[in-house]
Protein backbone atom coordinates (compact mmCIF):
# COMPACT_ATOMS: atom_id res chain seq x y z
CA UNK A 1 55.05 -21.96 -81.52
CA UNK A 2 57.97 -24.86 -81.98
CA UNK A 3 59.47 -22.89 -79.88
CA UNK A 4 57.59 -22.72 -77.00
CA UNK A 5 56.52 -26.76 -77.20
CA UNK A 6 60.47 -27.17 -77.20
CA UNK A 7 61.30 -25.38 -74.01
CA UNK A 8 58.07 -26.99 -72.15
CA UNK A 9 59.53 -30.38 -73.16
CA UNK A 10 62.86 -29.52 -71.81
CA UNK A 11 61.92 -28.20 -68.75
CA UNK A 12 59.33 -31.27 -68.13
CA UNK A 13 62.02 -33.34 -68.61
CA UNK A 14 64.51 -31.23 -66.47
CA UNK A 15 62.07 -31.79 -63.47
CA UNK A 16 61.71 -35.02 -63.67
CA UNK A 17 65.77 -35.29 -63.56
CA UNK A 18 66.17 -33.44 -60.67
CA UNK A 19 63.18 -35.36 -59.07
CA UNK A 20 65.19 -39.05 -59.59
CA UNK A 21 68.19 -36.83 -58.07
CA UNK A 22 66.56 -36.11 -55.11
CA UNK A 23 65.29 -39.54 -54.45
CA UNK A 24 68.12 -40.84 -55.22
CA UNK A 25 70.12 -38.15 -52.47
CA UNK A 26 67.20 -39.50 -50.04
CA UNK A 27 67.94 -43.37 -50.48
CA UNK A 28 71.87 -42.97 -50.26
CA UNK A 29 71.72 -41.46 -47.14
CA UNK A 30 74.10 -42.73 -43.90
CA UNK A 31 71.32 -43.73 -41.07
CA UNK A 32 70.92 -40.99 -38.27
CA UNK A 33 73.85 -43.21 -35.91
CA UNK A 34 76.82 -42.86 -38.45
CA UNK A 35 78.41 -39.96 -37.65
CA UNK A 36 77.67 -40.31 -33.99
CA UNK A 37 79.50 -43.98 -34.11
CA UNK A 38 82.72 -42.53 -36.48
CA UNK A 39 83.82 -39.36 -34.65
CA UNK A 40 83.22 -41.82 -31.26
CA UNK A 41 85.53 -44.53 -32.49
CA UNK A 42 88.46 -41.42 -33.28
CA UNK A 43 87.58 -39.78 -30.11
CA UNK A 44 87.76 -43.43 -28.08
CA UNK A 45 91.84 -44.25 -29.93
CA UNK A 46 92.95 -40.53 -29.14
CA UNK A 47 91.55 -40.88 -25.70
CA UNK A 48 93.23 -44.54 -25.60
CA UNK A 49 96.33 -43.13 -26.88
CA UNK A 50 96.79 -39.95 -24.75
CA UNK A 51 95.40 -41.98 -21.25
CA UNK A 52 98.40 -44.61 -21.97
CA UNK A 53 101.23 -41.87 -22.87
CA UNK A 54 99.92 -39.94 -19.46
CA UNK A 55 99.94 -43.05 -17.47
CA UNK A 56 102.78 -45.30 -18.84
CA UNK A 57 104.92 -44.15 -16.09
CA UNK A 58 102.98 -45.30 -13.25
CA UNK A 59 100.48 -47.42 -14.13
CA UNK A 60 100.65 -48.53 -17.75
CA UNK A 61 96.83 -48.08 -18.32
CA UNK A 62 94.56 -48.59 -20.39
CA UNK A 63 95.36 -52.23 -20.49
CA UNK A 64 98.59 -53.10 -18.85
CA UNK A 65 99.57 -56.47 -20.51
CA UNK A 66 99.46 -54.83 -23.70
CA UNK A 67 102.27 -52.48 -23.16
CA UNK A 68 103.57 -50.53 -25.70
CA UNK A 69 100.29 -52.39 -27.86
CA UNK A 70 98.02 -50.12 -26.50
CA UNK A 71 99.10 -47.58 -28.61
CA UNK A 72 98.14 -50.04 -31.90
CA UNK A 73 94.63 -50.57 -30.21
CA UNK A 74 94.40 -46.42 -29.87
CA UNK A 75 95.47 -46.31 -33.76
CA UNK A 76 93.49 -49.28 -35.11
CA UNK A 77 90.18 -47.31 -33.35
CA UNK A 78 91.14 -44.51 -35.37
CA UNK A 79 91.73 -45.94 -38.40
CA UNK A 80 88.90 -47.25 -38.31
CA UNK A 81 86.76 -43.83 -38.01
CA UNK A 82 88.72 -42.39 -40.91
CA UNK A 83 87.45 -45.83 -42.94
CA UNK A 84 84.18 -44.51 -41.55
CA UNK A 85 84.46 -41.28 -43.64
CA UNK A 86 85.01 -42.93 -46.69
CA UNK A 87 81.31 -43.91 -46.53
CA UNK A 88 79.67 -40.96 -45.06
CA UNK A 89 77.19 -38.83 -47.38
């Protein structure tokens, strides 16, 4: 009879565990825009990067007074996606 009182405990008080878990999963959550927002910002500095190697011959876009600085902008919008990912759940 010990027995059975023993395992009823236990599992009682395995449920309630795994019900703090899951509201705790729920409440840590990234809001419905993160992941959108970080693969955008490493998209946008690839894209920045690539349209400035393409058109540094001719026409030195994205921005030409940057120069060769465009391709920090393209890395510092990447970098700052991957510091993005250290957050995402």
């Amino acid at each position: 009879m010990s027995d059975s009182k023993e395992m009823s405990k236990k599992s009682r008080s395995a449920s309630k565990n795994v019900d703090k878990r899951h509201e705790l999963k729920e409440d840590e959550l990234n809001p419905v825009w993160f992941k959108p927002v970080m693969f955008g910002f490493m998209i946008v500095g690839l894209l920045w990067i690539v349209l400035y190697y393409v058109t540094s011959s001719t026409l030195a876009l994205p921005i030409p007074p940057l120069g060769q600085n465009n391709i920090f902008v393209g890395f510092g919008l990447i970098l700052v996606g991957f510091l993005m990912t250290t957050r995402w759940k």
